[in-house]
C-alpha atoms as a PDB file:
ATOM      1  CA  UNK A   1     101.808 111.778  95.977  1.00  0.00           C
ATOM      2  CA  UNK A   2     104.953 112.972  93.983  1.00  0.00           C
ATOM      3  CA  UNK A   3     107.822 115.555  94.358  1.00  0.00           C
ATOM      4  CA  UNK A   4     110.212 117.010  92.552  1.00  0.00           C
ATOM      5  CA  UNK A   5     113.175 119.067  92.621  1.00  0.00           C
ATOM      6  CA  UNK A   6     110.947 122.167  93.151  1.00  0.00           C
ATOM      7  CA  UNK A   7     107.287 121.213  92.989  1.00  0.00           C
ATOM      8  CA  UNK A   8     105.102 118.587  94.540  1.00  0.00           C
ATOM      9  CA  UNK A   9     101.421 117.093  93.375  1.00  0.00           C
ATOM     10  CA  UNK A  10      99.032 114.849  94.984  1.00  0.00           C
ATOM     11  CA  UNK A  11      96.180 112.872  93.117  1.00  0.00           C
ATOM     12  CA  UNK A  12      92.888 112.285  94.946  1.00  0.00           C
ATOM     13  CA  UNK A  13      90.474 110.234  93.427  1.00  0.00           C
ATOM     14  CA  UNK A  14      86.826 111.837  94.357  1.00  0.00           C
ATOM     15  CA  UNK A  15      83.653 110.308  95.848  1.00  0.00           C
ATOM     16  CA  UNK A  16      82.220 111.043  92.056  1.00  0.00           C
ATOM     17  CA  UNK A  17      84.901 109.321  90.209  1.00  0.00           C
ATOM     18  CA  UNK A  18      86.611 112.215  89.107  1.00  0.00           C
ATOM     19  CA  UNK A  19      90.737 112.718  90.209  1.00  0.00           C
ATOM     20  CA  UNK A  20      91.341 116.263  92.064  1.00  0.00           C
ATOM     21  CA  UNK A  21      95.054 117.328  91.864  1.00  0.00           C
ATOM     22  CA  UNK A  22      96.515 119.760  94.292  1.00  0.00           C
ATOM     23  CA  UNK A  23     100.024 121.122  93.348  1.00  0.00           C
ATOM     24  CA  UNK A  24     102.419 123.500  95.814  1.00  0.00           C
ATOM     25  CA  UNK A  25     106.012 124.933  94.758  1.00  0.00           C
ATOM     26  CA  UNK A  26     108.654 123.948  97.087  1.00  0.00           C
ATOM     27  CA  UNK A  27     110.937 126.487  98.680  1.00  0.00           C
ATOM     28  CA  UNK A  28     113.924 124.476  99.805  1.00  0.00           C
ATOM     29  CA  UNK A  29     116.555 126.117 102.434  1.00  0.00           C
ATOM     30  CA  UNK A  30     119.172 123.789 100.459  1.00  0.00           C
ATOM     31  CA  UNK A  31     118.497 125.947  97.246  1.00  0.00           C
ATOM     32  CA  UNK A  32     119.439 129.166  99.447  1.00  0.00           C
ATOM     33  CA  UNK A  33     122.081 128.097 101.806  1.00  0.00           C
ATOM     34  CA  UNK A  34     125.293 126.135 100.501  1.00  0.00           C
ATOM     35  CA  UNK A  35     125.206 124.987 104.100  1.00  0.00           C
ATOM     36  CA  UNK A  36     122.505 122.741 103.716  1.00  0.00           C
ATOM     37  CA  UNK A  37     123.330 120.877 100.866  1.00  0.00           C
ATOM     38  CA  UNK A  38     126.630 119.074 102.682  1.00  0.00           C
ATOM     39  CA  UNK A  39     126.159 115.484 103.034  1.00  0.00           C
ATOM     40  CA  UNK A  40     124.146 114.378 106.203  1.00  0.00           C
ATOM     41  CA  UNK A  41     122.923 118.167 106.681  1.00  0.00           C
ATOM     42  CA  UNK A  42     120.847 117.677 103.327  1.00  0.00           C
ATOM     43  CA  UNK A  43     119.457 114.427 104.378  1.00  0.00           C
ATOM     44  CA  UNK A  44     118.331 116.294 107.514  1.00  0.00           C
ATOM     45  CA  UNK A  45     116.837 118.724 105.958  1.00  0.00           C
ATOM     46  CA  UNK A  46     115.090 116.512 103.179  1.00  0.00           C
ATOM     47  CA  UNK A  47     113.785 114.520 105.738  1.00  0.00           C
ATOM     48  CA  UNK A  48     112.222 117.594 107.422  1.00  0.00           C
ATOM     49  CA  UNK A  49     110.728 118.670 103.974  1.00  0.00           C
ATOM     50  CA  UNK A  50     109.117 115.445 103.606  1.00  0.00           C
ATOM     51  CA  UNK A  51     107.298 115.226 106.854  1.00  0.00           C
ATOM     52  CA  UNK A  52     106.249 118.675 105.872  1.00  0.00           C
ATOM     53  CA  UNK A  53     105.052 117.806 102.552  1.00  0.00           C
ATOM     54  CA  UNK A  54     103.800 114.500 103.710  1.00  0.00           C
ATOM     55  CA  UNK A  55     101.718 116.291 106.441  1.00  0.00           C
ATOM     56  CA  UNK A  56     100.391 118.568 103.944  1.00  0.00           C
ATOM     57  CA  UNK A  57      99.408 115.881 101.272  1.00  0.00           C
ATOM     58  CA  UNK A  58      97.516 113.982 103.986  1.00  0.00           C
ATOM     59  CA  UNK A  59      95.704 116.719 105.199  1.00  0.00           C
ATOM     60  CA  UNK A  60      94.161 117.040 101.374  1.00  0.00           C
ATOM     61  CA  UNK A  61      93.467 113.405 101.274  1.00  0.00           C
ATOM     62  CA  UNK A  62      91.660 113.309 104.830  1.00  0.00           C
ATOM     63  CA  UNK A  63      89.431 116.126 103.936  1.00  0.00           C
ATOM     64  CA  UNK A  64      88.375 114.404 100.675  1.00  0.00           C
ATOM     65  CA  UNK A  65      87.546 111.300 102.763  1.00  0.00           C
ATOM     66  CA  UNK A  66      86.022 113.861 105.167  1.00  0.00           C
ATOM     67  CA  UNK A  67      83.833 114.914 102.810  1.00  0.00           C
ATOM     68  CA  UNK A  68      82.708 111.781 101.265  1.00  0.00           C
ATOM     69  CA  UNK A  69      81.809 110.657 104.987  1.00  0.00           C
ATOM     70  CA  UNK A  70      79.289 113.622 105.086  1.00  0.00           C
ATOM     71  CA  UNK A  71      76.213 112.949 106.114  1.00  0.00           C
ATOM     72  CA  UNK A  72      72.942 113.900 104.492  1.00  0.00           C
ATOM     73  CA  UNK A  73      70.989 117.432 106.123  1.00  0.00           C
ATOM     74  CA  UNK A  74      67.348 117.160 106.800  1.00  0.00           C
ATOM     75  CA  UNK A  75      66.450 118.687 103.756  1.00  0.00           C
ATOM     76  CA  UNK A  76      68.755 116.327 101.941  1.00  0.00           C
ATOM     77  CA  UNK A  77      71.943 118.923 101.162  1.00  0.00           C
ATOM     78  CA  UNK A  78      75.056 117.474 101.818  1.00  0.00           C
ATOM     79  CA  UNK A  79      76.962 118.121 105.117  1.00  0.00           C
ATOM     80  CA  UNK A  80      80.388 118.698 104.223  1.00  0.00           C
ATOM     81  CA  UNK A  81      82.813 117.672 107.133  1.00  0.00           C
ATOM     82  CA  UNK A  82      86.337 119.109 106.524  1.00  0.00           C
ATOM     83  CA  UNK A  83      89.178 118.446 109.425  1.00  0.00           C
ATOM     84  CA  UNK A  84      91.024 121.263 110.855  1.00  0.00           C
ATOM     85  CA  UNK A  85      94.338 122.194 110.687  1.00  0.00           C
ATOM     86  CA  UNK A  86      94.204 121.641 114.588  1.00  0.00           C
ATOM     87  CA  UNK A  87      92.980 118.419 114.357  1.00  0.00           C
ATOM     88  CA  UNK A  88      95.508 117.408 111.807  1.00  0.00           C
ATOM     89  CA  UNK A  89      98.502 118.735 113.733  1.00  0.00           C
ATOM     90  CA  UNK A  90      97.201 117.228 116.796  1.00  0.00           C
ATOM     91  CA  UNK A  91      96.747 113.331 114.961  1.00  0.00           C
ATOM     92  CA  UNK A  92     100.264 114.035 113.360  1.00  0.00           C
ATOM     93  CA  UNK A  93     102.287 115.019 116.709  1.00  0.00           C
ATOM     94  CA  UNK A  94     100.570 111.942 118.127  1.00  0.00           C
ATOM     95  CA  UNK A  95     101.464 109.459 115.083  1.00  0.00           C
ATOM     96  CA  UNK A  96     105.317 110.933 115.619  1.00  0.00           C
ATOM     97  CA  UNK A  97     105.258 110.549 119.287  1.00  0.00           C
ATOM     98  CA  UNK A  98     103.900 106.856 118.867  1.00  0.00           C
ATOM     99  CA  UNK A  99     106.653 105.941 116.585  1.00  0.00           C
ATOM    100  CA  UNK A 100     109.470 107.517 118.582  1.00  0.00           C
ATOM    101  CA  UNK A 101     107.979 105.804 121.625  1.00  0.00           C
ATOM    102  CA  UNK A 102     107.542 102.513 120.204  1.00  0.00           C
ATOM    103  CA  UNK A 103     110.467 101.994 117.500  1.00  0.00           C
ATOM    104  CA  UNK A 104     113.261 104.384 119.649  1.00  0.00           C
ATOM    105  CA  UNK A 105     112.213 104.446 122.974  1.00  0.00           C
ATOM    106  CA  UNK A 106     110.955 100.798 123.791  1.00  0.00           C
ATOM    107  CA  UNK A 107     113.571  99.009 122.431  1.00  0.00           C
ATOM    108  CA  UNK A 108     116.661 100.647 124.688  1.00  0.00           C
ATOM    109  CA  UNK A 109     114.463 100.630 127.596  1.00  0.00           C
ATOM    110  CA  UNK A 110     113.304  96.571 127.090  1.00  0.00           C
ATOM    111  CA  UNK A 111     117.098  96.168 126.773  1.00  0.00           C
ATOM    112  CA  UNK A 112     118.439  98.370 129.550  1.00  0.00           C
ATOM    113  CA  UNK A 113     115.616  95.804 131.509  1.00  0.00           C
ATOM    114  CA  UNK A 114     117.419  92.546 130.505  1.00  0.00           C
ATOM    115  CA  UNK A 115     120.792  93.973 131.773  1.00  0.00           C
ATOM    116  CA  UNK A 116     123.432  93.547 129.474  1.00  0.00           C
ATOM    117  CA  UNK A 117     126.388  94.863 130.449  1.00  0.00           C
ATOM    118  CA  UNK A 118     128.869  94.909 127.389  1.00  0.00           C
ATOM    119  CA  UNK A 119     128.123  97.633 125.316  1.00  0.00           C
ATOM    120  CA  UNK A 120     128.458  95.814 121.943  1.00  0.00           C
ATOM    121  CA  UNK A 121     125.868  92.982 122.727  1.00  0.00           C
ATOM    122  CA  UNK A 122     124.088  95.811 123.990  1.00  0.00           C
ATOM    123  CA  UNK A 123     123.654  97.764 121.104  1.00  0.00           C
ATOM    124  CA  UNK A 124     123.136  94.676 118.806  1.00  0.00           C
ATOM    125  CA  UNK A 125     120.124  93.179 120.747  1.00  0.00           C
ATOM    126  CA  UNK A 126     118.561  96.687 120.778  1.00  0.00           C
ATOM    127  CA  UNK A 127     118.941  97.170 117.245  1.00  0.00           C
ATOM    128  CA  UNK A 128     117.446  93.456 116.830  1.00  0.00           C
ATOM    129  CA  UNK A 129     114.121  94.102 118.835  1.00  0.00           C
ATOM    130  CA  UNK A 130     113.753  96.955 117.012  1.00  0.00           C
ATOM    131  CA  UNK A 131     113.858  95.645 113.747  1.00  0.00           C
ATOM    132  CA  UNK A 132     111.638  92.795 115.464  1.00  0.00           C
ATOM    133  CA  UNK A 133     109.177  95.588 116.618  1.00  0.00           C
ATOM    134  CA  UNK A 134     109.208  97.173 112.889  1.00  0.00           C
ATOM    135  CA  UNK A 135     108.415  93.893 111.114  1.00  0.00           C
ATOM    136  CA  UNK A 136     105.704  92.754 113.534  1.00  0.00           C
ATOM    137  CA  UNK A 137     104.237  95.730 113.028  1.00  0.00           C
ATOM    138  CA  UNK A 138     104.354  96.558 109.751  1.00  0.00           C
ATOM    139  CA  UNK A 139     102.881  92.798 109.367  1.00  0.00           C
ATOM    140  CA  UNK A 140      99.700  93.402 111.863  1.00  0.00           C
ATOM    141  CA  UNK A 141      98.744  97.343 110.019  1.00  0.00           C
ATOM    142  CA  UNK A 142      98.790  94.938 106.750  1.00  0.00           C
ATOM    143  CA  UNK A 143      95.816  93.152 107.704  1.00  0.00           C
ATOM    144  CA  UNK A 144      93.535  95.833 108.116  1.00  0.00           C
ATOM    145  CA  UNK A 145      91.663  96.679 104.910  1.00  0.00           C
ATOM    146  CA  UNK A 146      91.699 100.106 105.148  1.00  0.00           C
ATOM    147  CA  UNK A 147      95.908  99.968 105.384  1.00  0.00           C
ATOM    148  CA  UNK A 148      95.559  97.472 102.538  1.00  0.00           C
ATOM    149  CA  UNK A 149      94.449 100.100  99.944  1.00  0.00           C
ATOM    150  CA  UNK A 150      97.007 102.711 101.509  1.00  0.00           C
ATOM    151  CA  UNK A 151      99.389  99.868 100.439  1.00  0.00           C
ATOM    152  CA  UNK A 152      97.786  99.258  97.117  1.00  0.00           C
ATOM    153  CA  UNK A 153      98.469 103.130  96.397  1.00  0.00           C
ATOM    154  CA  UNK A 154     101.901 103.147  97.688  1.00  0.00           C
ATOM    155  CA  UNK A 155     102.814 100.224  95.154  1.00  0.00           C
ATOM    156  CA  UNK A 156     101.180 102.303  92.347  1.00  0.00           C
ATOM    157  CA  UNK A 157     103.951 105.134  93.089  1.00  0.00           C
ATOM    158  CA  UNK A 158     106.420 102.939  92.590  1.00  0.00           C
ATOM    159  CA  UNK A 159     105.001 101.692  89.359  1.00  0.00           C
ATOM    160  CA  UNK A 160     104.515 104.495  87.442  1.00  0.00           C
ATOM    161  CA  UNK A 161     107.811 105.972  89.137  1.00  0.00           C
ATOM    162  CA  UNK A 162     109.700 102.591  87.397  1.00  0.00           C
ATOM    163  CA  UNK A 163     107.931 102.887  84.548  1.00  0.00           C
ATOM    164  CA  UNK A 164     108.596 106.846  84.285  1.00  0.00           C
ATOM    165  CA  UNK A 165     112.534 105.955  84.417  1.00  0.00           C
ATOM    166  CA  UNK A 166     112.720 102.979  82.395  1.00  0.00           C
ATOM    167  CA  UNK A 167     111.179 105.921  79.194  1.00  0.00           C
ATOM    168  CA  UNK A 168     107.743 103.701  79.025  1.00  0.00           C
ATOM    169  CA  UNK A 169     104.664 105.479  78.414  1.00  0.00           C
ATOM    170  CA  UNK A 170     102.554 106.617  81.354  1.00  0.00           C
ATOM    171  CA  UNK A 171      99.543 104.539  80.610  1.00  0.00           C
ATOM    172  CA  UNK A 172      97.142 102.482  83.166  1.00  0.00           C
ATOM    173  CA  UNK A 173      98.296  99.308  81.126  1.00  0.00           C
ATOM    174  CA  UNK A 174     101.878  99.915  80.569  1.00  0.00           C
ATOM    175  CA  UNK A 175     102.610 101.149  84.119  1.00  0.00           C
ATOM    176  CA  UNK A 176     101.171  98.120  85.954  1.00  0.00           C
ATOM    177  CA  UNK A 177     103.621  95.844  84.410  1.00  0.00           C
ATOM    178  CA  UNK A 178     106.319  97.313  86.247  1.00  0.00           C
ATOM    179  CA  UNK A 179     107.337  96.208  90.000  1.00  0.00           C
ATOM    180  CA  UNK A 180     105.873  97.586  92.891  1.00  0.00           C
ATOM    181  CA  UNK A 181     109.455  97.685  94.321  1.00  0.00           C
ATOM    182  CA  UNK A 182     111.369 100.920  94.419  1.00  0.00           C
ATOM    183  CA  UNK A 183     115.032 101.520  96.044  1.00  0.00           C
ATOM    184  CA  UNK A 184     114.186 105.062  96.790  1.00  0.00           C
ATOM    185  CA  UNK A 185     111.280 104.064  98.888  1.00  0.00           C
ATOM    186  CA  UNK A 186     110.499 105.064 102.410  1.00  0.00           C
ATOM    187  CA  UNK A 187     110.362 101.401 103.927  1.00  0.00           C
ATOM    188  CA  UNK A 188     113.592 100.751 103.347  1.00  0.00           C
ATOM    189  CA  UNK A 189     115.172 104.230 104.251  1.00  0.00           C
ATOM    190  CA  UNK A 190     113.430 103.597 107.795  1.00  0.00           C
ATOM    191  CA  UNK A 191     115.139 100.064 107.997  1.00  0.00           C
ATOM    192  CA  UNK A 192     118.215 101.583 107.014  1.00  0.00           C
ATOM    193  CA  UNK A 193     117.903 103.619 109.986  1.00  0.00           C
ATOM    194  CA  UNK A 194     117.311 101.477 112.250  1.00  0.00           C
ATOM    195  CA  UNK A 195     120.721  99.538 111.229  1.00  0.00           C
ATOM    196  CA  UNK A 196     122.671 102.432 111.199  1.00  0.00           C
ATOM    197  CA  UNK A 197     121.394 103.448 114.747  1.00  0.00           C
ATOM    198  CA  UNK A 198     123.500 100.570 115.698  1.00  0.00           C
ATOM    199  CA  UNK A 199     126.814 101.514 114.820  1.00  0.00           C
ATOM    200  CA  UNK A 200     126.087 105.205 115.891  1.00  0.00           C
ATOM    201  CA  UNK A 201     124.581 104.201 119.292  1.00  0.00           C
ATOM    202  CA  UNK A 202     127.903 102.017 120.040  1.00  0.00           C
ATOM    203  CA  UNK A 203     130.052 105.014 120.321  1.00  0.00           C
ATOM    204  CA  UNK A 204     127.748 106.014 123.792  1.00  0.00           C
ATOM    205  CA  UNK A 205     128.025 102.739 125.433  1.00  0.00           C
ATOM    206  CA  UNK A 206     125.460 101.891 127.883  1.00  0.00           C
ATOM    207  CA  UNK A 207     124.369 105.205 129.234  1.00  0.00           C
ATOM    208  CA  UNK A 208     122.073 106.179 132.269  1.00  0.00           C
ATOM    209  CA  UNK A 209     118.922 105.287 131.610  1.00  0.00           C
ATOM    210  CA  UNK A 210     117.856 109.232 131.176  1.00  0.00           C
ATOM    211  CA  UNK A 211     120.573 109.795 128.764  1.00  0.00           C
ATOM    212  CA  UNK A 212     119.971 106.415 127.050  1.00  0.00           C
ATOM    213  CA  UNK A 213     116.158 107.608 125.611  1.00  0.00           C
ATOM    214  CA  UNK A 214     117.707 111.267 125.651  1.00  0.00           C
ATOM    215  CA  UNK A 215     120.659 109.851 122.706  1.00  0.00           C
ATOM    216  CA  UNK A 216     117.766 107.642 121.066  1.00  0.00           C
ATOM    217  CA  UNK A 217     115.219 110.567 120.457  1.00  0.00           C
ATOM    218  CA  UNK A 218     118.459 113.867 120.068  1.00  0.00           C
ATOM    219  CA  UNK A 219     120.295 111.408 117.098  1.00  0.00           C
ATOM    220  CA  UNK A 220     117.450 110.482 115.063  1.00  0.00           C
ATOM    221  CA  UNK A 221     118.044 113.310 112.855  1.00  0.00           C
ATOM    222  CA  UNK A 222     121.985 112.567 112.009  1.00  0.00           C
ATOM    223  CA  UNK A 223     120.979 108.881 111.694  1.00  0.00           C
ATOM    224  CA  UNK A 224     118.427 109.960 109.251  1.00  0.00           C
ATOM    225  CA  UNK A 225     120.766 111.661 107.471  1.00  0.00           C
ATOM    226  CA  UNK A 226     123.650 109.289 106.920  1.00  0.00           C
ATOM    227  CA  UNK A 227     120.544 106.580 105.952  1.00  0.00           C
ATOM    228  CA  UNK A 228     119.564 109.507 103.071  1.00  0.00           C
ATOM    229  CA  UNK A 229     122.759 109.281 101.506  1.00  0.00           C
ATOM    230  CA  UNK A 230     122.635 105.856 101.491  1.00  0.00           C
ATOM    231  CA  UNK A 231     119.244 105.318  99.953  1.00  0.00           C
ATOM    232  CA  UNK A 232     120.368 108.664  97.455  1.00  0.00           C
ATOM    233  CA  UNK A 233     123.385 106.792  96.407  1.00  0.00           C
ATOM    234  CA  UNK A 234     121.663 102.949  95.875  1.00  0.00           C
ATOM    235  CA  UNK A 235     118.892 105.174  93.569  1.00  0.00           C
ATOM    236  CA  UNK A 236     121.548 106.441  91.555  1.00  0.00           C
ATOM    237  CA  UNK A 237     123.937 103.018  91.373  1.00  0.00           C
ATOM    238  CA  UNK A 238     120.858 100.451  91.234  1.00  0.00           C
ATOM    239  CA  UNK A 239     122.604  98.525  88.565  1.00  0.00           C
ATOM    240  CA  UNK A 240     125.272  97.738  90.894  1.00  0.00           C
ATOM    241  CA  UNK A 241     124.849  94.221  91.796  1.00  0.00           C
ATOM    242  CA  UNK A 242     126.900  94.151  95.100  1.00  0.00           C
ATOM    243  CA  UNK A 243     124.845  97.056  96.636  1.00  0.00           C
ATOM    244  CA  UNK A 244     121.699  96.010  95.751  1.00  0.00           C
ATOM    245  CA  UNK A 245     122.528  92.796  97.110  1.00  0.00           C
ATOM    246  CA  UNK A 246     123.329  94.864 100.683  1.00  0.00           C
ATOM    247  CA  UNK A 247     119.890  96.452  99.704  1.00  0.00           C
ATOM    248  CA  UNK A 248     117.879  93.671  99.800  1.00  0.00           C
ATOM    249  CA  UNK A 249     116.507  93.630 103.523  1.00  0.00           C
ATOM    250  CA  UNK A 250     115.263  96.915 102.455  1.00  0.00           C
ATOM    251  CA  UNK A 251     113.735  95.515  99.397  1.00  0.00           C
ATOM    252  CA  UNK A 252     112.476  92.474 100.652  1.00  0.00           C
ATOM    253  CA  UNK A 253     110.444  94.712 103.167  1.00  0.00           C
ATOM    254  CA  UNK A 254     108.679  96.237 100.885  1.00  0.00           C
ATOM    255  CA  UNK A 255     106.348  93.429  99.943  1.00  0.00           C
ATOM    256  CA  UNK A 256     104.739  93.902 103.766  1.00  0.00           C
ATOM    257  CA  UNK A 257     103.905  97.812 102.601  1.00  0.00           C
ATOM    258  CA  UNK A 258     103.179  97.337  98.884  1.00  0.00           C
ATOM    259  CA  UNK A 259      99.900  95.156  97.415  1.00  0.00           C
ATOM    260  CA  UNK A 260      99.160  95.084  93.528  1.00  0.00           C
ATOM    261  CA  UNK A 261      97.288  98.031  93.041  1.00  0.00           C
ATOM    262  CA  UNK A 262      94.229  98.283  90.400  1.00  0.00           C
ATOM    263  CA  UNK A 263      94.234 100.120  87.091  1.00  0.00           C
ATOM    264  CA  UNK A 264      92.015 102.934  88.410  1.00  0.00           C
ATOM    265  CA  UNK A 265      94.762 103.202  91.722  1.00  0.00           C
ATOM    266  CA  UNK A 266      97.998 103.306  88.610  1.00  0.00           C
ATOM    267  CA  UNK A 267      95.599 106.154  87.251  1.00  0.00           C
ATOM    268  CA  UNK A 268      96.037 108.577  89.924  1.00  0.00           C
ATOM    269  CA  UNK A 269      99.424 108.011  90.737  1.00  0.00           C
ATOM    270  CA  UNK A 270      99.968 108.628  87.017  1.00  0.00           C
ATOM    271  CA  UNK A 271      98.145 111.669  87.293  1.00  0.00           C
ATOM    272  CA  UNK A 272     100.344 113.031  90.074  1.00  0.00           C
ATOM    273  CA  UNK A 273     103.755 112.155  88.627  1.00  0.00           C
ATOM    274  CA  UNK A 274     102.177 113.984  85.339  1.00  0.00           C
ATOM    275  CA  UNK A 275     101.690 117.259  87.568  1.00  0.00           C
ATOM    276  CA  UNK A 276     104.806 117.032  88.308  1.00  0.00           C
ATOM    277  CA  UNK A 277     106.805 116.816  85.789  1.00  0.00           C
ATOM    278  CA  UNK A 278     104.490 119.584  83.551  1.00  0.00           C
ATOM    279  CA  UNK A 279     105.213 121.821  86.906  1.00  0.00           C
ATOM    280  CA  UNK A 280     109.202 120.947  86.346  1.00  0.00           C
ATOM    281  CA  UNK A 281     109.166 121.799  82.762  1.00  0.00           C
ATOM    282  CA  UNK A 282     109.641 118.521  81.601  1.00  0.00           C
ATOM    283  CA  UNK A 283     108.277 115.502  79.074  1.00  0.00           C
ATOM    284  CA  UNK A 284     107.550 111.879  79.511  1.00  0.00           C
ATOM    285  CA  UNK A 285     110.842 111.150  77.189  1.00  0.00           C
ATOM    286  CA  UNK A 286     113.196 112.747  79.593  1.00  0.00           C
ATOM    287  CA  UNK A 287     115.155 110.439  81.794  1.00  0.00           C
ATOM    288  CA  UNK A 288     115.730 112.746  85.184  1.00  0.00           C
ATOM    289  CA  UNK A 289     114.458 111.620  88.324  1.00  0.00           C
ATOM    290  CA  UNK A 290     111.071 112.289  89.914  1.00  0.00           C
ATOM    291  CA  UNK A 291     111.444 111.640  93.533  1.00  0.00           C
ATOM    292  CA  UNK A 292     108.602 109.188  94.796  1.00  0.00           C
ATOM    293  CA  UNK A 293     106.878 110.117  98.719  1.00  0.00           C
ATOM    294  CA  UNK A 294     106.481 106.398  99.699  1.00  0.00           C
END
């Protein structure tokens, strides 16, 4: 899955072999409204887009799988099982809740329980289990297999993503040289938040218990934002040795939800990123950025 500044593309590979590609435009509010494109506002509102898009992409992917699960009719004709939009809405709003519950909710609770009473060692231990919570669990999901080929494709993003903006040429071969790190990636834009949540939850002390999940879940969107702009500004100084170096938790975390892909996994990602850069106008040669959904 790829986006750009106005398109996005995903890349299915097919029960047959063959790679499907399904391409939508992008109508940003930040293109409309100057409002929108102030720091922290944008990084709302990009973060919004992408659960959009995100949703959107894995509803095409699931109803591929779908229909490769189909079972055969008594007369031998496929039966083509495709998931509704209900269904999909319903599995997302339950993989959000889960994730609010267990990476924002949990952790101030579990430390309200131990009773710390300053607010600074408060803060700090919450912000530790739930970093804790984050890397146990992104550790566990990597052992199942199906998780291990969502992995696999994730690292082939950020190959032909590096590759793409080092000016190599999108090929199977060339592309899987490159490293399946990425500074733009997801992982480490949901560490960062989880850091910064620390310093922003300090200013509330040690609430009520009510208003201590009511701050965790209402701020998640301006932590989110001040994490963007720090994850936009490392992608466009990543030669800058002393930031990458206060990168590097986020980078190292990306080896629990990356695995070397295979040549035919490079393929579609290379297929998507193509999509979208024909759909932006532009060539291979060109050195702007292509912004990778990891």
């Amino acid at each position: 899955m790829m986006r750009g500044p106005s398109n996005w593309a995903v890349a299915v590979r097919k029960p047959d072999g063959d790679i499907a590609e399904v391409h939508q435009s992008i109508s940003s509010p930040m293109a409309r409204h100057r409002i929108f494109r102030l720091p922290v506002v944008r990084g709302v509102i990009a973060l919004g887009e992408s659960l959009a898009i995100g949703f959107r992409a894995l509803a095409i992917s699931a109803n591929y799988q779908a229909q490769a699960e189909g079972k055969e009719g008594e007369e031998g004709e496929e039966v083509v099982t495709e998931l509704t939009r209900g269904q999909l809405i319903f599995a997302f709003a339950i993989a959000i809740g889960f994730a609010v519950l267990l990476f924002k909710v949990s952790p101030a609770l579990l430390t309200n329980w131990i009773g710390i009473k300053r607010t600074g060692w408060f803060v700090i231990v919450e912000g530790a289990i739930r970093v804790t919570i984050f890397v146990l669990y992104l550790s566990l999901i990597s052992l199942i297999p199906d998780l291990r080929r969502v992995f696999q494709y994730h690292a082939a993003e950020h190959k032909a993503i590096n590759a793409y903006e080092a000016g190599e040429a999108l090929e199977p071969e060339v592309v899987q040289r490159y490293s399946l790190i990425h500074p733009r990636c997801g992982t480490a834009f949901l560490l960062w938040v989880m850091v910064i949540a620390i310093f922003v939850f300090a200013f509330f002390g040690r609430p009520a218990w009510y208003w201590l999940i009511a701050t965790r879940i209402l701020l998640l969107p301006v932590i989110a934002g001040i994490a963007y702009e720090l994850i936009r500004f490392a992608g466009k100084h990543s030669d800058n040795r002393i930031l990458m170096t206060l990168l590097a938790p986020g980078l190292w975390l990306q080896r629990l939800t990356t695995r070397q892909p295979s040549l035919d996994q490079v393929e579609v990602s290379i297929r998507a990123l193509k999509e979208v850069l024909a759909l932006e106008g532009r060539t291979e040669a060109e050195a702007r950025r292509v912004e990778v959904m990891a």
